[in-house]
Protein backbone atom coordinates (compact mmCIF):
# COMPACT_ATOMS: atom_id res chain seq x y z
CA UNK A 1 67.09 84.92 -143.39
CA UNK A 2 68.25 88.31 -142.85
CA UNK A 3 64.51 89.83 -143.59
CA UNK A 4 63.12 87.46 -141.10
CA UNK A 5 65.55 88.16 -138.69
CA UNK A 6 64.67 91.65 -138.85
CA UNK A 7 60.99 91.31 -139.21
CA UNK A 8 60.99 89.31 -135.86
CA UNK A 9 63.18 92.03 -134.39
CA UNK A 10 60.69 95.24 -135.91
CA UNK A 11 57.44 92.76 -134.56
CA UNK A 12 59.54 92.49 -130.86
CA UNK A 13 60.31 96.44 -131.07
CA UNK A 14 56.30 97.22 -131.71
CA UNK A 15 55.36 94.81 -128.84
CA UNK A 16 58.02 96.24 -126.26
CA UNK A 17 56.87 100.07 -126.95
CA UNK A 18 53.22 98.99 -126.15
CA UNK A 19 54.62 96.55 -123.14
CA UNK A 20 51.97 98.13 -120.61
CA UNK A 21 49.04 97.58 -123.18
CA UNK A 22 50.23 93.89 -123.58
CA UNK A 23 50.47 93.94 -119.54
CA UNK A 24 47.32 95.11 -119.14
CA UNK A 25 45.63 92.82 -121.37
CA UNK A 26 47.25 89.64 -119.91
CA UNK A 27 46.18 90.30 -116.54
CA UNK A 28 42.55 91.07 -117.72
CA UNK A 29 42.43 87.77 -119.51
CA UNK A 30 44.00 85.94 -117.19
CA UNK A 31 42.02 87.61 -114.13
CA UNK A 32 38.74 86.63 -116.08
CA UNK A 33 39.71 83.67 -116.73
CA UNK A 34 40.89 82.27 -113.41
CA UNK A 35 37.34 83.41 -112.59
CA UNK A 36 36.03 81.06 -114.66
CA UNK A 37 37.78 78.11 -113.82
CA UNK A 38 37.05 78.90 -109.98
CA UNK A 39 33.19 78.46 -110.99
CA UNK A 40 33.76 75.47 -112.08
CA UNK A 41 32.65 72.86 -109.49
CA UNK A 42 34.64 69.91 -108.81
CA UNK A 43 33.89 66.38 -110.06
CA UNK A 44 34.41 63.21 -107.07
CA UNK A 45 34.18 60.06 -108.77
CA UNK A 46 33.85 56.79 -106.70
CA UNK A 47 34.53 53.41 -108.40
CA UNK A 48 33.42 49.73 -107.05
CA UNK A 49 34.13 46.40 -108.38
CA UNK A 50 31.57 43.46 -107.91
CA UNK A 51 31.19 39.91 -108.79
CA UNK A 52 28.37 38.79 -109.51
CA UNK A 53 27.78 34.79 -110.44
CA UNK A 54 24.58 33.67 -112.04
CA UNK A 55 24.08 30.06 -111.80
CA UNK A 56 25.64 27.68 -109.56
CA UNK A 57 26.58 23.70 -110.01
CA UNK A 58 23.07 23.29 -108.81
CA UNK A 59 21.19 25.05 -111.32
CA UNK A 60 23.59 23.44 -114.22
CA UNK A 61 22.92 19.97 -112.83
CA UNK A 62 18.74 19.98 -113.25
CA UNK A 63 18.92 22.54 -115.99
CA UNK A 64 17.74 25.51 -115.19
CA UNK A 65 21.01 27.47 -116.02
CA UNK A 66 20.55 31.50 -117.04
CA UNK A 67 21.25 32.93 -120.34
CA UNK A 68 25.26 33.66 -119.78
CA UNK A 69 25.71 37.07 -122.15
CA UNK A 70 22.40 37.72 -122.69
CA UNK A 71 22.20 37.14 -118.41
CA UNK A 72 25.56 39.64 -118.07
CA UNK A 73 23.82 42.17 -120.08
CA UNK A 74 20.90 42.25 -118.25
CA UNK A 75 23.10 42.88 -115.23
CA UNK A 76 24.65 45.88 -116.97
CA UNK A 77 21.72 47.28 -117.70
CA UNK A 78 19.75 46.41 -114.41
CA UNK A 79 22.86 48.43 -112.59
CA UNK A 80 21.89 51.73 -114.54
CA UNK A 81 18.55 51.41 -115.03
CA UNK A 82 16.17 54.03 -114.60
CA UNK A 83 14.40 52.90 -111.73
CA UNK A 84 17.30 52.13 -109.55
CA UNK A 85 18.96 55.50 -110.56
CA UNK A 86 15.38 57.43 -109.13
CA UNK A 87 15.60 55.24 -106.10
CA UNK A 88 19.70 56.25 -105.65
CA UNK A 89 18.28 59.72 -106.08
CA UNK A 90 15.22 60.01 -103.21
CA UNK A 91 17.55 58.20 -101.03
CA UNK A 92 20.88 60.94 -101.31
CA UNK A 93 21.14 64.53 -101.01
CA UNK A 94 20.37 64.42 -104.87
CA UNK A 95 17.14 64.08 -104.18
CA UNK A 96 16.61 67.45 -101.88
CA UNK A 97 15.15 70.22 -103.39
CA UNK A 98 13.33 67.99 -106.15
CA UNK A 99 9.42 68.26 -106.03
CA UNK A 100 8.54 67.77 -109.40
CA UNK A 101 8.65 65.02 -112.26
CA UNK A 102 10.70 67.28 -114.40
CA UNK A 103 12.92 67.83 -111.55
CA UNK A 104 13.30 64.08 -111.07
CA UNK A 105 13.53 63.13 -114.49
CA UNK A 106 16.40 65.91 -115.21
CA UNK A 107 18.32 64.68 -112.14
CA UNK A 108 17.58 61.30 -113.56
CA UNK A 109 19.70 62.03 -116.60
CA UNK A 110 22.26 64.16 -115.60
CA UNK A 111 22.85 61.00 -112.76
CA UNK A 112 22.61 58.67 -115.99
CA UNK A 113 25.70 60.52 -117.91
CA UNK A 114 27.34 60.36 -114.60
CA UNK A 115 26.86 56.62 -113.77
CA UNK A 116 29.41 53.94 -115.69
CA UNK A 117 29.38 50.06 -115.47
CA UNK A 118 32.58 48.46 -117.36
CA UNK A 119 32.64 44.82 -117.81
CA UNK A 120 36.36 43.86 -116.60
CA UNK A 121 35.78 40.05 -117.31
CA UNK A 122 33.03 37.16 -117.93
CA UNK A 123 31.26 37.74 -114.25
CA UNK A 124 33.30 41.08 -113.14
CA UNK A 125 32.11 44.69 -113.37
CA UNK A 126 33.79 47.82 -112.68
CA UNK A 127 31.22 50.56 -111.03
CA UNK A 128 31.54 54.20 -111.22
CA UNK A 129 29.79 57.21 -110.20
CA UNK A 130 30.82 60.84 -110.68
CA UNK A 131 29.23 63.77 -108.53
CA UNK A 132 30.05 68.07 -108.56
CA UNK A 133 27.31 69.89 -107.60
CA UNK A 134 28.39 73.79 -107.22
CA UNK A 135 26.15 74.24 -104.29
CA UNK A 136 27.83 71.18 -102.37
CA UNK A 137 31.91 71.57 -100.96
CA UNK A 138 34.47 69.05 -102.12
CA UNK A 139 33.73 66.76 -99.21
CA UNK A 140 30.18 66.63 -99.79
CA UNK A 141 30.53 65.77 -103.44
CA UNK A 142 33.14 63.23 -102.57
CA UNK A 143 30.88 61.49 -100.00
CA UNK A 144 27.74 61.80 -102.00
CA UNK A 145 30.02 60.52 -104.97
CA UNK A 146 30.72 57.40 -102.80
CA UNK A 147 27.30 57.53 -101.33
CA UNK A 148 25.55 57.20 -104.94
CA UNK A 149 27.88 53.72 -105.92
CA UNK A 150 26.80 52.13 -102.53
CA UNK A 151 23.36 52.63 -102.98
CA UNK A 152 23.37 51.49 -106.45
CA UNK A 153 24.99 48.54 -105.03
CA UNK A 154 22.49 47.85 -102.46
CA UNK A 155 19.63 48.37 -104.56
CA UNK A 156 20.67 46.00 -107.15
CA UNK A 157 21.61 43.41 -104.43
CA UNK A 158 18.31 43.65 -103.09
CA UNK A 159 16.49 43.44 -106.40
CA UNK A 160 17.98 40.28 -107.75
CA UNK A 161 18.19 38.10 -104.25
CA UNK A 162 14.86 38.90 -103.19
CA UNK A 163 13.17 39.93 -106.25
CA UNK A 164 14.24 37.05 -108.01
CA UNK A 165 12.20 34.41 -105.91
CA UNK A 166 9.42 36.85 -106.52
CA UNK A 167 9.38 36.41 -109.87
CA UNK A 168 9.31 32.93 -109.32
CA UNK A 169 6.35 32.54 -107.56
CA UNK A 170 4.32 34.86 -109.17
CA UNK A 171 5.56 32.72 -112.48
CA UNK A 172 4.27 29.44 -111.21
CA UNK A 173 1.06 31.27 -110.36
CA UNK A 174 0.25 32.78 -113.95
CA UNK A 175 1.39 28.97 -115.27
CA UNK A 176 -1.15 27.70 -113.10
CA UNK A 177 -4.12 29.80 -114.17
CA UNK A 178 -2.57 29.13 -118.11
CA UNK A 179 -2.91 25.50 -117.19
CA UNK A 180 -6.29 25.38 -115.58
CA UNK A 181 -7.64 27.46 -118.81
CA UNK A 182 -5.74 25.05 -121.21
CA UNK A 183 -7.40 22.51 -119.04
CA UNK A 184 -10.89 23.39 -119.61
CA UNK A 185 -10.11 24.11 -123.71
CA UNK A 186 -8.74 20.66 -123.99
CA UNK A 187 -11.86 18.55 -121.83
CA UNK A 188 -14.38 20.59 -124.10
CA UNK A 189 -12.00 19.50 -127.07
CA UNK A 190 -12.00 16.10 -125.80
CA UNK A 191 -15.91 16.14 -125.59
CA UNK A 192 -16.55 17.21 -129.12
CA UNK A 193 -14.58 14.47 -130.07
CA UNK A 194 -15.84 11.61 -128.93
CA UNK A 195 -19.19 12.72 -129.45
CA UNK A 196 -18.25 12.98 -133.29
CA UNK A 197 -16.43 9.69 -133.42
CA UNK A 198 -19.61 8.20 -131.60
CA UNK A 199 -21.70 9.77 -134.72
CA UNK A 200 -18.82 8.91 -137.27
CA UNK A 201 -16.57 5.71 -136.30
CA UNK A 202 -15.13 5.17 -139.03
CA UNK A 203 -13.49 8.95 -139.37
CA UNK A 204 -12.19 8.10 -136.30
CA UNK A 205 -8.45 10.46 -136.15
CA UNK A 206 -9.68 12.54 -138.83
CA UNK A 207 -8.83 11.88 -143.15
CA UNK A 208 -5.30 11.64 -142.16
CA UNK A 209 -5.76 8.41 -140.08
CA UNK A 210 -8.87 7.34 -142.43
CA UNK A 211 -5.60 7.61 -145.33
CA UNK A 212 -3.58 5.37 -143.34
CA UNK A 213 -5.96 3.13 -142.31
CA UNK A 214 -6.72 2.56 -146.05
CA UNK A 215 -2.92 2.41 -147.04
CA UNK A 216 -2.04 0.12 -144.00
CA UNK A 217 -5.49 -2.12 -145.59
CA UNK A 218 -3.73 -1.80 -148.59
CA UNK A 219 -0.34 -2.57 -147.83
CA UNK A 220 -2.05 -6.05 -145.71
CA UNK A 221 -4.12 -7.29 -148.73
CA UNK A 222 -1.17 -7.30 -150.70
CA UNK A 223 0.57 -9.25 -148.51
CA UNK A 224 -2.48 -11.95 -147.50
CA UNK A 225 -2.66 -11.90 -151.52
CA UNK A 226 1.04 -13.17 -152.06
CA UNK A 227 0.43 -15.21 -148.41
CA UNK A 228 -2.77 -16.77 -150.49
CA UNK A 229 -1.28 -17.87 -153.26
CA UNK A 230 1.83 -19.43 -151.65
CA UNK A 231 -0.96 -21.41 -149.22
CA UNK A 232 -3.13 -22.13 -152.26
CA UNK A 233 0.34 -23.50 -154.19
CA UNK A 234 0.94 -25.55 -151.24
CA UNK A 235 -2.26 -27.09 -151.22
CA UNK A 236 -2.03 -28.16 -154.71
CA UNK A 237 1.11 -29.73 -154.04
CA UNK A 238 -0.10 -31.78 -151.49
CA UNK A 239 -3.24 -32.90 -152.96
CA UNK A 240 -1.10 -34.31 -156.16
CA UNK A 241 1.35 -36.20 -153.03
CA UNK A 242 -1.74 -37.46 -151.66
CA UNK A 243 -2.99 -38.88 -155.43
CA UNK A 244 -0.22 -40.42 -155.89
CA UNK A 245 0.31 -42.17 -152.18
CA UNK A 246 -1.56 -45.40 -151.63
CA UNK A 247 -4.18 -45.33 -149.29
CA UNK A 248 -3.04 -49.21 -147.89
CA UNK A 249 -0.13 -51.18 -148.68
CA UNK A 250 -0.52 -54.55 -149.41
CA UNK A 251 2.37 -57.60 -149.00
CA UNK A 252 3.27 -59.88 -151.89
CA UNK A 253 2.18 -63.27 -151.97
CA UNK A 254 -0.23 -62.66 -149.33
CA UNK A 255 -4.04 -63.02 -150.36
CA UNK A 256 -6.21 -59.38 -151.22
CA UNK A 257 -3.33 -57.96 -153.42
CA UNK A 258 -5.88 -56.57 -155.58
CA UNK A 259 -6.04 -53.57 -153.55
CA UNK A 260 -2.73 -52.74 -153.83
CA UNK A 261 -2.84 -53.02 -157.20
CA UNK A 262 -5.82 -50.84 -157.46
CA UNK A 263 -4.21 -48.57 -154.94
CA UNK A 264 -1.29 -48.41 -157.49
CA UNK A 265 -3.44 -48.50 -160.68
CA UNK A 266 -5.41 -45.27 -159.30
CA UNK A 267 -2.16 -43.21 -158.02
CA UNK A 268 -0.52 -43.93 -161.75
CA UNK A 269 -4.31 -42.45 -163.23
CA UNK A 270 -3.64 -39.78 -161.17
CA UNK A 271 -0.14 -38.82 -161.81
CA UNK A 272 -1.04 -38.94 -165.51
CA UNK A 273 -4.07 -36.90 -165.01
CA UNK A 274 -1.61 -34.16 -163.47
CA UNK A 275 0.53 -34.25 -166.30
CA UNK A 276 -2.04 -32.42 -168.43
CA UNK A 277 -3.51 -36.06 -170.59
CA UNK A 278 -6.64 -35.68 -171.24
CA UNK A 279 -8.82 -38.19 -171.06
CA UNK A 280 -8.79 -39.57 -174.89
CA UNK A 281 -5.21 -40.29 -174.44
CA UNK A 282 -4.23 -43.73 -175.02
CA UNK A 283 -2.38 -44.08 -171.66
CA UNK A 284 -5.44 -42.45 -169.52
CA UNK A 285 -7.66 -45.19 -171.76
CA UNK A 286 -5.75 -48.15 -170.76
CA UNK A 287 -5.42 -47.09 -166.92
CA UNK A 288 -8.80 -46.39 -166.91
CA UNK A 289 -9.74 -50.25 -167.73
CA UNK A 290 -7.48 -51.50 -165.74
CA UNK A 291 -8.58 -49.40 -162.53
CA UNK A 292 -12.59 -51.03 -163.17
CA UNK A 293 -11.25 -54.19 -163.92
CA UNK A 294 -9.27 -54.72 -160.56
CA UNK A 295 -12.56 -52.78 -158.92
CA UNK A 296 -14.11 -55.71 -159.70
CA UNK A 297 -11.54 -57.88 -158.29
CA UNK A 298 -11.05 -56.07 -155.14
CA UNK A 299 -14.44 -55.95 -154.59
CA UNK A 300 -14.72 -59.83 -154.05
CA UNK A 301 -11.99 -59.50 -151.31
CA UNK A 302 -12.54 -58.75 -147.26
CA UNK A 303 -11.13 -55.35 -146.60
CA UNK A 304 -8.21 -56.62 -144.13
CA UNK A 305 -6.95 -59.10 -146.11
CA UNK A 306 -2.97 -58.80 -146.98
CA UNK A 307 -2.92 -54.88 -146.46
CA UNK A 308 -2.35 -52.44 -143.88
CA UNK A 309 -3.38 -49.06 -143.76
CA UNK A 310 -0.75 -46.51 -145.39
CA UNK A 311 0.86 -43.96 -142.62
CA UNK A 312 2.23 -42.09 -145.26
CA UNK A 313 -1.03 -41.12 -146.45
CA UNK A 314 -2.99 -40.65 -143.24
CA UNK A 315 -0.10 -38.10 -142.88
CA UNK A 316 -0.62 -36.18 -145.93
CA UNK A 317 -4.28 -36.21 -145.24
CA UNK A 318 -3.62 -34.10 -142.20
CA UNK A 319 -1.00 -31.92 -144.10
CA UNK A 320 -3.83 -31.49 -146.77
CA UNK A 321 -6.39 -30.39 -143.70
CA UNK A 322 -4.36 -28.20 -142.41
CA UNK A 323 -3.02 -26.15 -145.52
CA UNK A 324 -7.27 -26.29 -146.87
CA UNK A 325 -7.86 -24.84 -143.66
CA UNK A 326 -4.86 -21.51 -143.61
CA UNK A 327 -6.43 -21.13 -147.43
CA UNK A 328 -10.30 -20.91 -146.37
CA UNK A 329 -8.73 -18.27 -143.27
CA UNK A 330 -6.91 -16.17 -145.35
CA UNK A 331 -9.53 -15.90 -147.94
CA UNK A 332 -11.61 -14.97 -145.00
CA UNK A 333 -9.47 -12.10 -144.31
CA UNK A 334 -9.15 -11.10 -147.60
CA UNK A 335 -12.70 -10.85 -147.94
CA UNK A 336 -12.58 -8.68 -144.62
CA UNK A 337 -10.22 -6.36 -145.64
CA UNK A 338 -11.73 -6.26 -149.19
CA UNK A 339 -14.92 -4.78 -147.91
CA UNK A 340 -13.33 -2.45 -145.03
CA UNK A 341 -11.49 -0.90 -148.09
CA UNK A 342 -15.00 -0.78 -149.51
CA UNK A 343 -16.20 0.92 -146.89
CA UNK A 344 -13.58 3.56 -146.23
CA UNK A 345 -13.44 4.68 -149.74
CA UNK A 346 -17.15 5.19 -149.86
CA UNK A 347 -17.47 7.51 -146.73
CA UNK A 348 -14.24 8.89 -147.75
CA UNK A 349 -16.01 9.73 -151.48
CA UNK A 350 -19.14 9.99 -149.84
CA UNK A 351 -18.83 12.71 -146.49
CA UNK A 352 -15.93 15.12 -147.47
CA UNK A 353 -17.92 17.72 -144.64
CA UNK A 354 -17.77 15.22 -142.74
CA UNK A 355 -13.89 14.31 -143.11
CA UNK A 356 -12.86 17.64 -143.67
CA UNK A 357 -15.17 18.04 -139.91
CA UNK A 358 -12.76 15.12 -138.55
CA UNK A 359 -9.52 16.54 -139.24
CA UNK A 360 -10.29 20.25 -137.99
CA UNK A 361 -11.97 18.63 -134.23
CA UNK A 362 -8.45 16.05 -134.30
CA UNK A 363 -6.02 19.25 -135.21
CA UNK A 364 -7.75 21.03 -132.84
CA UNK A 365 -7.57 18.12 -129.85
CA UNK A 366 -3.76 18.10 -131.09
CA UNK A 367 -2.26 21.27 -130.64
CA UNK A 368 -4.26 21.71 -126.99
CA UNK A 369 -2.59 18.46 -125.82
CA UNK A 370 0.69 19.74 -127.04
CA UNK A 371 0.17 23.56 -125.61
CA UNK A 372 -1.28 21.85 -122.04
CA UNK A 373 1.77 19.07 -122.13
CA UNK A 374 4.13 22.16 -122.62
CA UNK A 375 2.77 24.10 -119.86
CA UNK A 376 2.74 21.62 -117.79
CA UNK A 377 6.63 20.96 -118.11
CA UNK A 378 7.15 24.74 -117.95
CA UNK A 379 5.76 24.48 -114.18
CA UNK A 380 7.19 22.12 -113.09
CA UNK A 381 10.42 23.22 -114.20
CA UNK A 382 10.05 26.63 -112.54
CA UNK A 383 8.84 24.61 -109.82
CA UNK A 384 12.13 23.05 -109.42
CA UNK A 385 13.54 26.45 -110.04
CA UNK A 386 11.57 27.84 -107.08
CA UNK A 387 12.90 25.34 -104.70
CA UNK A 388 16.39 25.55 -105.85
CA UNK A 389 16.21 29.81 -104.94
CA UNK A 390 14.58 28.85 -101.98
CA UNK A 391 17.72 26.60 -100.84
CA UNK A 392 19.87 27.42 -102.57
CA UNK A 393 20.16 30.69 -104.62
CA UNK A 394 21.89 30.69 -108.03
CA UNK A 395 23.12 34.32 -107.88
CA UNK A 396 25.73 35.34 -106.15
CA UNK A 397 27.28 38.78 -105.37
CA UNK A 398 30.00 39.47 -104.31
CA UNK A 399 31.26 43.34 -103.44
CA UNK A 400 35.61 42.53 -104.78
CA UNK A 401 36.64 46.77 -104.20
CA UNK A 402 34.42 49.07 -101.76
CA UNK A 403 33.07 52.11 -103.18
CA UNK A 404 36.12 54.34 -102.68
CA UNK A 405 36.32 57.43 -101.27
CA UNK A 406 37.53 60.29 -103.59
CA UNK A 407 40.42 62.39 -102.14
CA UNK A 408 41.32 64.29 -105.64
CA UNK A 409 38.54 65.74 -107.82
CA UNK A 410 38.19 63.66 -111.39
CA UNK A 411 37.23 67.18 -113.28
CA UNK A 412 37.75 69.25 -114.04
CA UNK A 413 42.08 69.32 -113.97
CA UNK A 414 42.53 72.80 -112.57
CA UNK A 415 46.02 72.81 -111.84
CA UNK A 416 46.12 72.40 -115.87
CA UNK A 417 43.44 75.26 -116.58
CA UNK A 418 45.19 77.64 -114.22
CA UNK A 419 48.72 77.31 -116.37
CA UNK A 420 46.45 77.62 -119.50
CA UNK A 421 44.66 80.38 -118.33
CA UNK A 422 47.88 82.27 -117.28
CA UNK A 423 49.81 81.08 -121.04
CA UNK A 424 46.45 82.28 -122.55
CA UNK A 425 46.69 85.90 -120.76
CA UNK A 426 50.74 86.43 -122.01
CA UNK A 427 49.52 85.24 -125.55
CA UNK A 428 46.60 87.40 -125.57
CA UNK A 429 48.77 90.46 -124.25
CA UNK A 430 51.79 90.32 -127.08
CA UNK A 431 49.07 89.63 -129.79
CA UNK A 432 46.82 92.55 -128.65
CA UNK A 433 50.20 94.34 -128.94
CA UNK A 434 51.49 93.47 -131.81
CA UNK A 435 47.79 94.15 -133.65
CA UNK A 436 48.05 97.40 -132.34
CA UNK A 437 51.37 98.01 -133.77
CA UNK A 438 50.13 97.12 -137.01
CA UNK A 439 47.61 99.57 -137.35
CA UNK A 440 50.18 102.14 -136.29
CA UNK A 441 53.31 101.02 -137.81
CA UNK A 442 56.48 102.41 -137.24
CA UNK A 443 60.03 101.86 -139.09
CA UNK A 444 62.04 100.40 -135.97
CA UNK A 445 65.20 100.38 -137.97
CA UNK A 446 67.23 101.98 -141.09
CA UNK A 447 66.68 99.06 -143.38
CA UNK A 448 63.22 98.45 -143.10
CA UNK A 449 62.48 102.52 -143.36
CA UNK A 450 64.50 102.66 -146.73
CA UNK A 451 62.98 99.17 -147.98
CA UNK A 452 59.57 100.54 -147.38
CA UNK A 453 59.99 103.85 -149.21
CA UNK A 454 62.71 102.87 -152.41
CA UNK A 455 65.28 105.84 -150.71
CA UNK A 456 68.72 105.49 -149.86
CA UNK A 457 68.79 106.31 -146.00
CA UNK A 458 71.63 108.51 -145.28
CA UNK A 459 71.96 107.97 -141.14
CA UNK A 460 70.25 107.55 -138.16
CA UNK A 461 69.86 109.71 -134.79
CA UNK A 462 70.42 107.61 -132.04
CA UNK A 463 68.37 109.02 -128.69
CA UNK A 464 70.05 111.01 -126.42
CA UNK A 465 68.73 110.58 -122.28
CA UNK A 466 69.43 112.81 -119.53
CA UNK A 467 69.92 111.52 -115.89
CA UNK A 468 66.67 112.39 -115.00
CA UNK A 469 64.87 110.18 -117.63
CA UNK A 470 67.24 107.24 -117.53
CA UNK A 471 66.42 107.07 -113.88
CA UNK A 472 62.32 106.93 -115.17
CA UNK A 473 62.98 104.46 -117.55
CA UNK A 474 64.43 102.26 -115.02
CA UNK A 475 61.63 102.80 -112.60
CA UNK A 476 58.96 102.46 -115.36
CA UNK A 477 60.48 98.96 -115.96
CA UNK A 478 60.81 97.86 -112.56
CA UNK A 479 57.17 98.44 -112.49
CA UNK A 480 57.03 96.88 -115.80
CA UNK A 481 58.60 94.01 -113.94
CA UNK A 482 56.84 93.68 -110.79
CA UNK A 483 53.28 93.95 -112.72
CA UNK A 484 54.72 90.71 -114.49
CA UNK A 485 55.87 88.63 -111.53
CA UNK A 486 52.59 89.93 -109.73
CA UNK A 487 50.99 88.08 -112.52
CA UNK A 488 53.47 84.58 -112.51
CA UNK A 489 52.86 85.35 -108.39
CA UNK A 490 49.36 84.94 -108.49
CA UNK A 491 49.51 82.08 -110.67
CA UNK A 492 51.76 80.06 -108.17
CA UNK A 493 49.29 81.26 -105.29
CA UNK A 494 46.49 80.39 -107.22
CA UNK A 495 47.97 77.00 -107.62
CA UNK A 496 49.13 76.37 -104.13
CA UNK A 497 45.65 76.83 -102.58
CA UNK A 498 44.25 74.10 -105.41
CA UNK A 499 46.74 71.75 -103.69
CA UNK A 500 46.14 72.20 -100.52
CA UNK A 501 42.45 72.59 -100.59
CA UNK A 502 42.65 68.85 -102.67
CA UNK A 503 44.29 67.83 -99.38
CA UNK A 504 41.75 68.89 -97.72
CA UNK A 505 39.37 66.75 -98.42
CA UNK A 506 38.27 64.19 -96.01
């Protein structure tokens, strides 16, 4: 501790014998530096808040509502665009003095890294401009500052109230030319068409419908099969009804009742003959017989004698009609759709150029409908868009904060680069001091001389002053002292006219 101590004491020792040198070197760094920091132009920076509202209750209602964040970043990027930023720049001071693209495209940029937009909220943005051009005064770049966010403002206003029923217009226009071309593709379409389902009707819709034609043909004889069979079931039913129901029905005790009883002889042949006997069977044998023998007899009686005509069976006889005739018409069909399957499966087989022709003219007929039917829609929507801007616009802006007016400069912070400079200038003095003490060292006291050299030190000669150089020494440090509150002097001046030229400012 001691060491250090005494170190720090030798190190303060070197620095006070070469005081003036340290002196002199602060107020050349400090002088140089203050120079530098007076070059430096100040920066005015305006700021602005807008709203700005993109669709109204209107546009949500028929549909035609923007993007929402891909719509807010196009409005961040529309505010700093390029073009608006060379338009900001003809129309300022900026823009004097530049004549050629270079010029413009330079001022372009530097404007670009001086230009911020800051999204606060969903529809709020926070607008800022910073301007310090060295050949301008504070006022100028202050007002050009607030100058620059205005225009930006106006420019973007302009562009998206106006410009956006522009693009409206001139969209409906290119949609009609699209749909007057799509028009004229889908009528020649149309033509080649019908003038190959005129040469080929039954590829009519291509393989794809010729495929579901056949499966639909397919899918309907299956059904008129199981339809046919039922029907043809039916009608076997009521034919073996109809056997067995007498044709007339005769009354007991009356005259004529052979009838009946040929009537009944016949329907008990019948029902026997349905059962599967054949006609060697005993029973068939004796029915048989009987059925001639009471021919005979019946055929000696008048017809309306002792029996009336059955209702029973006149009613079955029309049941029987009627289920003959749904057999004969759906055998009809099935004949029909028999030799349509034929057919389809021939030409199918038979003119694969010619199928493969039929789906590439209905694809084609297909996707021109669908591109013309889309179109279409697209029109009118941006019709309905169109009117809704004319009425009624969807965006709204809305200028929240007023491009301010700058009273203090944004960069750079002098007041701090003044107190730096001057702290800067002291360091630079002691170190260029003490560096120079080092490469002329000297033993400022006893302990470090005999640590340094391994002797025992015996004394020391303390130094001895007459009148006339004690009076020096004091006058050398009151100069010593007046060169150092010259420099803390000029510091505070230096500051004091930063203030008050910051007030300044109008």
């Amino acid at each position: 501790m001691n060491e250090a101590f005494e170190e720090f004491r030798a190190a303060a020792y070197a620095v006070w014998q070469r005081r003036w040198l340290a002196l002199g070197l602060a107020w050349a760094v400090c002088i140089l530096g203050w120079l530098v920091v007076a070059m430096i132009p100040n920066s005015y920076e305006s700021e602005a808040r807008i709203y700005v509202q993109l669709d109204d209750l209107l546009s949500k209602q028929i549909g035609i509502a923007g993007g929402g964040e891909a719509d807010l970043a196009r409005v961040r990027q529309t505010l700093s665009s390029s073009v608006n930023l060379e338009k900001v720049v003809r129309s300022t001071k900026l823009g004097e003095g530049v004549a050629s693209k270079r010029e413009m495209e330079s001022a372009i940029g530097s404007l670009t890294k001086n230009v911020t937009v800051k999204s606060q909220e969903n529809n709020l943005f926070e607008l800022s401009a910073k301007v310090g051009h060295s050949d301008l005064s504070d006022s100028e770049n202050a007002a050009l500052a607030q100058d620059v966010v205005q225009k930006l403002i106006d420019i973007f206003r302009e562009e998206n109230v106006a410009g956006s029923r522009g693009d409206v217009a001139e969209t409906v226009v290119f949609l009609d030319q699209q749909l007057e071309a799509r028009k004229r593709d889908l009528e020649a379409a149309e033509q080649r068409r019908l003038a190959f389902e005129a040469e080929h009707p039954e590829l009519i819709g291509g393989s794809d419908a010729v495929s579901a034609r056949l499966q639909a043909n397919r899918s309907e004889l299956r059904g008129i099969d199981a339809d046919l069979a039922a029907a043809q079931s039916a009608l076997a039913a009521i034919k073996g009804q109809l056997a067995g129901t007498p044709r007339m029905l005769s009354t007991p005790g009356q005259a004529g009742g052979a009838r009946g009883a040929l009537a009944q002889a016949q329907a008990q042949l019948a029902a026997a003959e349905a059962r599967g006997l054949t006609d060697s069977h005993p029973d068939i044998v004796a029915l048989k017989r009987q059925v001639s023998l009471l021919q005979k007899q019946a055929s000696g009686e008048s017809p309306d004698t002792g029996a009336t005509p059955n209702p029973a069976y006149s009613s079955m006889v029309s049941i029987q009609a009627e289920r003959e005739a749904n057999v004969q018409s759906l055998m009809a069909r099935k004949a029909a759709l028999q030799t349509d399957l034929s057919a389809l499966t021939s030409n199918q087989a038979s003119e694969p150029a010619a199928a493969a022709e039929a789906n590439r003219i209905s694809r084609d007929y297909d996707v021109l409908r669908k591109k013309y039917d889309d179109l279409l829609q697209d029109r009118e929507d941006m019709k309905l868009r169109g009117d809704v801007e004319s009425e009624r616009s969807s965006f709204r802006f809305e200028v929240i904060d007023p491009p301010t007016t700058p009273r203090t400069p944004a960069a750079p912070n002098r007041p701090l680069l003044l107190i730096g400079v001057l702290l800067a200038g002291i360091g630079a003095g002691i170190g260029g001091a003490f560096v120079i003490s080092q490469l002329r060292p000297t033993f400022a006291t006893t302990a470090k001389l005999e640590r340094s050299l391994g002797l025992p030190v015996i004394g020391s000669i303390s130094t001895s002053l007459t009148d006339i150089a004690r009076e020096l020494q004091r006058k050398r440090l009151r100069a010593f002292s007046a060169g150092c509150a010259a420099l803390g002097g000029l510091a505070v001046i230096l500051l004091t006219v930063e203030f008050i030229q910051r007030g300044m400012v109008a």
